[in-house]
N, C-alpha and C. Protein backbone atom coordinates (compact mmCIF):
# COMPACT_ATOMS: atom_id res chain seq x y z
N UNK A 1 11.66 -5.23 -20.23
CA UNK A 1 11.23 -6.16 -19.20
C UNK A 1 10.88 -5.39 -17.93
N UNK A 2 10.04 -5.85 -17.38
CA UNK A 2 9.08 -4.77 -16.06
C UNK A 2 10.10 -5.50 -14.90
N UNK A 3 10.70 -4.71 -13.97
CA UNK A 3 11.36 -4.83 -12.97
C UNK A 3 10.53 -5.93 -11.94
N UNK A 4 11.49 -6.55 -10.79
CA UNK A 4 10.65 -7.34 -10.20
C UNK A 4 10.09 -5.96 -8.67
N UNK A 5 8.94 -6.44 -8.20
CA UNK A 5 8.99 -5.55 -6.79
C UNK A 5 9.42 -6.31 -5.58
N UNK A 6 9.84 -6.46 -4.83
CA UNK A 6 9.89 -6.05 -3.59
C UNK A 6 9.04 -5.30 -2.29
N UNK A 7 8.36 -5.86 -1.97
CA UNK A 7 7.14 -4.70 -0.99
C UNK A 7 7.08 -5.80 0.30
N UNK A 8 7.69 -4.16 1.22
CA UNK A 8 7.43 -5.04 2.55
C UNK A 8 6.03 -4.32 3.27
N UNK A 9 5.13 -5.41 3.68
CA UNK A 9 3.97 -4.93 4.40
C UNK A 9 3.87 -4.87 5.75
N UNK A 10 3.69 -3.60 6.40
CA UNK A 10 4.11 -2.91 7.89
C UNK A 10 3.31 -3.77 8.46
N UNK A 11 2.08 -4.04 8.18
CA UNK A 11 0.96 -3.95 8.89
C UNK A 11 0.60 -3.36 10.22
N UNK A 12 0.12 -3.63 11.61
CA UNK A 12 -0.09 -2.16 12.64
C UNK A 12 1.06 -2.17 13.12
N UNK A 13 1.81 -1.55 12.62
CA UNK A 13 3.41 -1.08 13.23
C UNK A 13 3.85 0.29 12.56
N UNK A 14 4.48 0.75 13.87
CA UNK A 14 5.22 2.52 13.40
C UNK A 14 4.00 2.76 13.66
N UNK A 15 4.51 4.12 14.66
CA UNK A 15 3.58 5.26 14.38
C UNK A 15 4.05 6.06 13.58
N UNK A 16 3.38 6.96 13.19
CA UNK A 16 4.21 7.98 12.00
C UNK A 16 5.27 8.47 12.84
N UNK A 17 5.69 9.03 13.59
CA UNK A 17 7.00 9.26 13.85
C UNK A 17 8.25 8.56 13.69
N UNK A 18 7.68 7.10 14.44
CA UNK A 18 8.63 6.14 13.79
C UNK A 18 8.88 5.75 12.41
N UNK A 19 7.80 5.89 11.83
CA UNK A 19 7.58 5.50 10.16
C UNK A 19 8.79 6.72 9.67
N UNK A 20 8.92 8.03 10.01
CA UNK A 20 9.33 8.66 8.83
C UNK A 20 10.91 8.74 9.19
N UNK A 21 11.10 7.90 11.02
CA UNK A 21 12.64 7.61 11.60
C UNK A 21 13.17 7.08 10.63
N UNK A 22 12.07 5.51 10.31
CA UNK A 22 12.94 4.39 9.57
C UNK A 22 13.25 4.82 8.12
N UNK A 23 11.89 5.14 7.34
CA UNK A 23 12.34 5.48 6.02
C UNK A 23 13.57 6.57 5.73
N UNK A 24 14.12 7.16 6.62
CA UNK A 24 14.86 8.21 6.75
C UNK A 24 16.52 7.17 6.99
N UNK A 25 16.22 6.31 7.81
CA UNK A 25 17.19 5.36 7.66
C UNK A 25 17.45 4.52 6.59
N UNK A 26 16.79 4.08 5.83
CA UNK A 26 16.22 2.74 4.69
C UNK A 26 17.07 3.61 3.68
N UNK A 27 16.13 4.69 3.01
CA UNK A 27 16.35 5.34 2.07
C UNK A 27 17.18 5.16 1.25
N UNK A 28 18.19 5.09 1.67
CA UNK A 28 19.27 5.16 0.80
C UNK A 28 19.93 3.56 0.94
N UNK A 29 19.28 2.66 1.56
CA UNK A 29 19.91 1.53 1.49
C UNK A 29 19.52 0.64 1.00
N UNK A 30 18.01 1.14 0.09
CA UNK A 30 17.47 -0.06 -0.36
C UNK A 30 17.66 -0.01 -2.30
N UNK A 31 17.49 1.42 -2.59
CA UNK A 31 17.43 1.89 -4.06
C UNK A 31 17.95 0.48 -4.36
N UNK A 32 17.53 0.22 -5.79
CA UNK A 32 17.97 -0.56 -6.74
C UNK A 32 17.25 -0.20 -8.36
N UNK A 33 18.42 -0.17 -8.79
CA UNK A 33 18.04 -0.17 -10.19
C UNK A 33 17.71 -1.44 -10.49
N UNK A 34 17.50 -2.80 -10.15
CA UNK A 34 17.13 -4.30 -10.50
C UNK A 34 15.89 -4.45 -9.90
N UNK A 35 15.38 -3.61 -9.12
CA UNK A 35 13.89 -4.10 -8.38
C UNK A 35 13.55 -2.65 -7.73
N UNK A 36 12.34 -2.95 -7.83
CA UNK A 36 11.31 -1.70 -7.50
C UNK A 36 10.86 -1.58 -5.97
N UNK A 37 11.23 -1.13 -5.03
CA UNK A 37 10.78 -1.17 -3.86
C UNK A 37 9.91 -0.62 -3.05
N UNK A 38 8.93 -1.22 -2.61
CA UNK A 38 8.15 -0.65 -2.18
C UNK A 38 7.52 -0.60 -0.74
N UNK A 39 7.60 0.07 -0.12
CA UNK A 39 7.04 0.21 1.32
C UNK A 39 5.02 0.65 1.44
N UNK A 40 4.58 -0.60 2.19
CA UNK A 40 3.04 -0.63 2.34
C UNK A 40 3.09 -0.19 3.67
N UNK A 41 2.33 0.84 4.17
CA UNK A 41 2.64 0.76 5.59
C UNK A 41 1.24 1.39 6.04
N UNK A 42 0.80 1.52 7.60
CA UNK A 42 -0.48 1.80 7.76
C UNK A 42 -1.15 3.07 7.19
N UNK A 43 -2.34 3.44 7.33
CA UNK A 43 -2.84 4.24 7.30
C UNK A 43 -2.45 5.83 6.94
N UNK A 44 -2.05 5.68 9.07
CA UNK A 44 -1.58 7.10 9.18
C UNK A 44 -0.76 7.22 9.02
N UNK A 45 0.65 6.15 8.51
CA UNK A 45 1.90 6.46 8.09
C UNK A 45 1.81 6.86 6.42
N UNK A 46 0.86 7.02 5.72
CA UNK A 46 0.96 7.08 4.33
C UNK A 46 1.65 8.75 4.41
N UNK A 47 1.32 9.73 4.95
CA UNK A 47 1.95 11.19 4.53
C UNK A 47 3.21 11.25 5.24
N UNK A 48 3.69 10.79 6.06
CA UNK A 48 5.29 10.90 6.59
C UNK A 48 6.03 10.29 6.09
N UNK A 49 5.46 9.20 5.50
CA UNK A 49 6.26 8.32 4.83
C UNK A 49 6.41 9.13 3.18
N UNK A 50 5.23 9.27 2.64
CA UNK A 50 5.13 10.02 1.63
C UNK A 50 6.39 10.94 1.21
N UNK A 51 6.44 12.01 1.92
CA UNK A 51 7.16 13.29 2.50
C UNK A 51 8.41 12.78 2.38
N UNK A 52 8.86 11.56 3.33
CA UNK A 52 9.96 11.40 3.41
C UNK A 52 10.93 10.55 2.26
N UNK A 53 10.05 9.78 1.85
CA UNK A 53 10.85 9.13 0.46
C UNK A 53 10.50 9.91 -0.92
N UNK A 54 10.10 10.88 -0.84
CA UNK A 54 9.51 11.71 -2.04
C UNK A 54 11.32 11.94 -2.61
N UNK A 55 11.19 11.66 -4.04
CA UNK A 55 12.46 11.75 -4.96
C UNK A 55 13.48 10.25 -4.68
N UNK A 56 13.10 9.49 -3.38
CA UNK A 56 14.36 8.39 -3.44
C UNK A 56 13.76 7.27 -4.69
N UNK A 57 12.86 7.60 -5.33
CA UNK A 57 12.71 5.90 -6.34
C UNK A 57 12.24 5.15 -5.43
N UNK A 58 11.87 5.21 -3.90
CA UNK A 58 11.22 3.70 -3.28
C UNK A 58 9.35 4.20 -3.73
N UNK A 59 8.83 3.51 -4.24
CA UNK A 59 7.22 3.32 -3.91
C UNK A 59 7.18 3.74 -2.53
N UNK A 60 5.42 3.59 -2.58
CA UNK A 60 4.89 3.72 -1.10
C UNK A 60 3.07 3.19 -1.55
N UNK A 61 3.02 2.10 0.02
CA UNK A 61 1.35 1.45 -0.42
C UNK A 61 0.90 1.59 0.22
N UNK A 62 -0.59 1.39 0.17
CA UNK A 62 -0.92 1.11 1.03
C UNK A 62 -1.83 0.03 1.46
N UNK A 63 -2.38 -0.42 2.69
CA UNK A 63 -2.61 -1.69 3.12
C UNK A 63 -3.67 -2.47 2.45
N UNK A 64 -4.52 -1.29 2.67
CA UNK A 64 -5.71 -1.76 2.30
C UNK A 64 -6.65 -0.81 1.25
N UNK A 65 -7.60 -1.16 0.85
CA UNK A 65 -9.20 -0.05 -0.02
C UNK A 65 -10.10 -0.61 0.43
N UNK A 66 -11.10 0.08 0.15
CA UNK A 66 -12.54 0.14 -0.38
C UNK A 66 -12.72 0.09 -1.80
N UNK A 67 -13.40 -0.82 -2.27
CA UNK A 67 -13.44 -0.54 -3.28
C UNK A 67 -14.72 0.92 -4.51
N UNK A 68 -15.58 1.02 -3.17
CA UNK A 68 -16.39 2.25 -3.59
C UNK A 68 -15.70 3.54 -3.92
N UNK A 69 -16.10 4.76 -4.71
CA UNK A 69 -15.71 5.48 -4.78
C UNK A 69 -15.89 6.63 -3.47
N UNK A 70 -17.03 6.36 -2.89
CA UNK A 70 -17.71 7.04 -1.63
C UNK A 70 -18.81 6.19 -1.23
N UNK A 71 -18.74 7.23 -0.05
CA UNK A 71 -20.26 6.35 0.80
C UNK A 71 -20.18 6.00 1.77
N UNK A 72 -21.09 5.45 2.82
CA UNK A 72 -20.98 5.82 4.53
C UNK A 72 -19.97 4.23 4.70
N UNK A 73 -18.90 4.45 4.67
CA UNK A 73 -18.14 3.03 5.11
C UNK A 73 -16.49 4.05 5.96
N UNK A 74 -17.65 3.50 7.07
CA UNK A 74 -16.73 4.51 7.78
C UNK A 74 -15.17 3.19 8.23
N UNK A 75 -13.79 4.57 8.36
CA UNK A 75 -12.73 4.16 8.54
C UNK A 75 -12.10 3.37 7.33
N UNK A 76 -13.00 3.61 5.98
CA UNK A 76 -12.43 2.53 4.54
C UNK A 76 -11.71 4.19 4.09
N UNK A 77 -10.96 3.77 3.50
CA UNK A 77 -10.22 4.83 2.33
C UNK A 77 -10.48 4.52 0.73
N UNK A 78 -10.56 5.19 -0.40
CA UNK A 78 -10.83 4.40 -1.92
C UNK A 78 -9.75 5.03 -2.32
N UNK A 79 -9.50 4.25 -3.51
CA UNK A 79 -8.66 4.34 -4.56
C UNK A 79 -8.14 5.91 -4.87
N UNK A 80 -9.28 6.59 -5.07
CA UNK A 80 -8.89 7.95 -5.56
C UNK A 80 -8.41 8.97 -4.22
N UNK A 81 -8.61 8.69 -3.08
CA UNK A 81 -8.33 9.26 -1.67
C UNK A 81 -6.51 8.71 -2.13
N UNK A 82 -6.51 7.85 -2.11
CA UNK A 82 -4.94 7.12 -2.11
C UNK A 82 -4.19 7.73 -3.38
N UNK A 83 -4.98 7.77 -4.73
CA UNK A 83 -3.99 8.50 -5.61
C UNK A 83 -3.78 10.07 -5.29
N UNK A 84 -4.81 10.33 -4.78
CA UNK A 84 -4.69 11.83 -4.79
C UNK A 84 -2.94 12.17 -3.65
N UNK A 85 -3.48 11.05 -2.34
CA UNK A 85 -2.23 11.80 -1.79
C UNK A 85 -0.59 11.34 -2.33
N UNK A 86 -0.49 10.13 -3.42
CA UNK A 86 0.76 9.96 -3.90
C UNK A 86 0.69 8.74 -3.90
N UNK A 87 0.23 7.89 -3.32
CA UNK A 87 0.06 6.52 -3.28
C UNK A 87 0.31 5.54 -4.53
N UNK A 88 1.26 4.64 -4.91
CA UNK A 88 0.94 4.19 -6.25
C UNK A 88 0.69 3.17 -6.56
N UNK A 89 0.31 2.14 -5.09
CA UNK A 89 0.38 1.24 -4.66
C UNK A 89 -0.96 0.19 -3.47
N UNK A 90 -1.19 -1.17 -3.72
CA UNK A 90 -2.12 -0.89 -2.83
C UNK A 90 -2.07 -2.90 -2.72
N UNK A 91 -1.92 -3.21 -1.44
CA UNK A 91 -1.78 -4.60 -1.31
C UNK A 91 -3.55 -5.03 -0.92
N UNK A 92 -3.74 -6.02 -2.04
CA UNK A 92 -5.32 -6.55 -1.72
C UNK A 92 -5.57 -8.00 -1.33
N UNK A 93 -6.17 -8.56 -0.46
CA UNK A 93 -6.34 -10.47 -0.52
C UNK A 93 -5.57 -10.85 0.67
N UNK A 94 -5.65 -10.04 1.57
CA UNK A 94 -4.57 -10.56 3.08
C UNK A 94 -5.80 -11.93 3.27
N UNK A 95 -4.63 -12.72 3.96
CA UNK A 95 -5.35 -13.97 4.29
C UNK A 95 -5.85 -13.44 5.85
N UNK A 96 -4.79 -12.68 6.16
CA UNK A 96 -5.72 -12.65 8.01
C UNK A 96 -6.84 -11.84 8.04
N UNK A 97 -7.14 -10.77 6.77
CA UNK A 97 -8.41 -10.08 7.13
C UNK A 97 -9.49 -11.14 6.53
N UNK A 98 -9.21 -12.36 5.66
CA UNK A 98 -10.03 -13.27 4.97
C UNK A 98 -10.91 -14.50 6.09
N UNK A 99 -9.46 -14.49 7.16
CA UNK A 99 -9.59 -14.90 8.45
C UNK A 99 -10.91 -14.39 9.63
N UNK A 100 -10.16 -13.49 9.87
CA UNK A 100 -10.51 -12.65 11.20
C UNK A 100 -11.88 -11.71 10.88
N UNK A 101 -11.87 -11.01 9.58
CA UNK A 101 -12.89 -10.09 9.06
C UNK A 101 -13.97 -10.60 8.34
N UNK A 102 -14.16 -11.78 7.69
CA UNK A 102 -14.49 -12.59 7.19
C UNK A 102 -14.67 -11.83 5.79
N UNK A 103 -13.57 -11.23 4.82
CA UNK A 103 -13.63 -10.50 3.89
C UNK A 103 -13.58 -11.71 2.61
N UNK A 104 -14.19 -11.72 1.55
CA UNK A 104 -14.43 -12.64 0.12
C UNK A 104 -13.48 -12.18 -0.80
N UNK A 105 -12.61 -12.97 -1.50
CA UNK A 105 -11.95 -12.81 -2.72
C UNK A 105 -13.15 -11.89 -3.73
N UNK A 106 -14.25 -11.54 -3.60
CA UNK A 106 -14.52 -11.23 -4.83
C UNK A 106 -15.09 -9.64 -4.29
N UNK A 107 -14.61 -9.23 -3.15
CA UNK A 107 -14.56 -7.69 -2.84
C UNK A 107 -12.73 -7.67 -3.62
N UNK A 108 -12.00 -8.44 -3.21
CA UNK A 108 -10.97 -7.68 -4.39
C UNK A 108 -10.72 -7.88 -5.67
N UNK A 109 -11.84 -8.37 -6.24
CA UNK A 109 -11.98 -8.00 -7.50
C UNK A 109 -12.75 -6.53 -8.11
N UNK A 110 -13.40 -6.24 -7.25
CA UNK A 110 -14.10 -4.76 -7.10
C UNK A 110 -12.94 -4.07 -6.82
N UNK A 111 -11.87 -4.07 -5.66
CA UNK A 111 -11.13 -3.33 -5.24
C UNK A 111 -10.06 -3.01 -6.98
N UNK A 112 -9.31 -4.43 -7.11
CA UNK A 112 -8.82 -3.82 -8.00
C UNK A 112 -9.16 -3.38 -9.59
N UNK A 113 -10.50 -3.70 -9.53
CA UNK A 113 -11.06 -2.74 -11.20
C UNK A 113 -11.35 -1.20 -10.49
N UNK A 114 -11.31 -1.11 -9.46
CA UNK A 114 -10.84 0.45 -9.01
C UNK A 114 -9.78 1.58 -9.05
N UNK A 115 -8.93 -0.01 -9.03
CA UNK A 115 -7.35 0.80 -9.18
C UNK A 115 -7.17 0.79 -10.10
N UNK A 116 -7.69 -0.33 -11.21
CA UNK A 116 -7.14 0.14 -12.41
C UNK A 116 -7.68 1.03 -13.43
N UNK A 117 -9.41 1.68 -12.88
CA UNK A 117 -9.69 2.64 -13.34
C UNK A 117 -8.63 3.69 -13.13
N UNK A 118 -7.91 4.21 -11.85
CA UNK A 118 -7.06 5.15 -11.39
C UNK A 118 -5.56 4.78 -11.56
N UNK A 119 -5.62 3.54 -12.09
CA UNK A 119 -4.11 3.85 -13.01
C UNK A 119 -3.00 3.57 -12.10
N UNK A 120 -3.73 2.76 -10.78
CA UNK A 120 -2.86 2.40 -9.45
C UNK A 120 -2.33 0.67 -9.52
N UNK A 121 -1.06 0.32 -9.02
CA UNK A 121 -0.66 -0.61 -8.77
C UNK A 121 -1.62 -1.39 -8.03
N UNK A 122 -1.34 -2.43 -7.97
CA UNK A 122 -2.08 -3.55 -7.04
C UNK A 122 -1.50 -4.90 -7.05
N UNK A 123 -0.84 -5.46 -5.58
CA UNK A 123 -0.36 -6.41 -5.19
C UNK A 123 -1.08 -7.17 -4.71
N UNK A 124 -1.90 -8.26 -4.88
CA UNK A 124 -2.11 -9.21 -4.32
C UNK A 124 -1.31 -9.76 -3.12
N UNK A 125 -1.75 -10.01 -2.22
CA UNK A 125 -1.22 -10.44 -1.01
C UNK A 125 -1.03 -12.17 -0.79
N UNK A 126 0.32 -12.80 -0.87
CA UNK A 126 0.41 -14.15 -1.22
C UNK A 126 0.49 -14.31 0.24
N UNK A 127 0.13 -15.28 1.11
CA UNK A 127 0.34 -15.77 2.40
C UNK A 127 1.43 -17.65 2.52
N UNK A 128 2.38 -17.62 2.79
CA UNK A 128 3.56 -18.40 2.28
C UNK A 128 3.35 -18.85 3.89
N UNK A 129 3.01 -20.02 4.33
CA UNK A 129 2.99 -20.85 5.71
C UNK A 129 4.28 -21.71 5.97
C-alpha cells in the first residue's frame, strides 16, 4: 500500500537562510514511517533546503514548472532543471495563480506528462475554502 503524503506548501516565504534554519529544526520532528513528508518551498530555497534534509526521508518540491523542456520563458524552471538538482516533487493547479495569472487547467496537463516523462512526483494543488 503507497504511503499517504503530507506536503506543506511555503509559498513566498523563507529566504534560504531561513529555509535551511527551519528544516534544520523540523527534521527530525516530522519523519514518519506512516506518511511521506514533504516540504514544497520557493524557488531559491530548493538547494538549502536540498542540502539540508539530504538522508532525513523528508521529500522536497517544488512550487511550480514549465512544462517545456527549454525555451525563452524567462524565470519558468522545467521538469528536468528540478530532477537534476534532487527535486522529487512538484505541486501543479494552484487556484491563486488560476486567479491572479490567469493560468488554464490544461497547461497542467502538459506540466505533468513532463514529470512523468522524468519519473517526478506531482501533487495537484486542492484549494479547501
Amino acid at each position: 500500500m503507497r504511503k499517504k503524503i503530507v506536503a506543506g506548501n511555503w509559498k513566498m516565504n523563507k529566504t534560504p537562510k531561513e529555509a535551511a534554519e527551519f528544516c534544520k529544526l523540523m527534521k527530525e520532528k516530522v519523519v514518519s514511517d506512516a506518511i511521506e513528508v514533504v516540504f514544497c518551498v520557493p524557488f531559491v530555497d530548493l538547494y538549502p533546503v536540498l542540502e539540508e534534509l539530504k538522508g532525513t526521508g523528508i521529500g522536497v518540491g517544488a512550487e511550480n514548472m514549465h512544462f517545456a523542456e527549454s525555451g525563452a520563458y524567462t524565470g519558468e524552471v522545467s521538469a528536468q532543471m528540478l530532477k537534476e538538482m534532487g527535486v522529487g516533487y512538484v505541486i501543479l493547479g494552484h487556484s491563486e495563480r488560476r486567479q491572479s495569472e490567469g493560468e488554464k487547467s490544461s497547461g497542467n496537463r502538459y506540466c505533468a506528462d513532463s514529470l512523468l516523462r522524468r519519473n517526478l512526483g506531482a501533487e495537484r494543488s486542492r484549494h479547501y475554502d
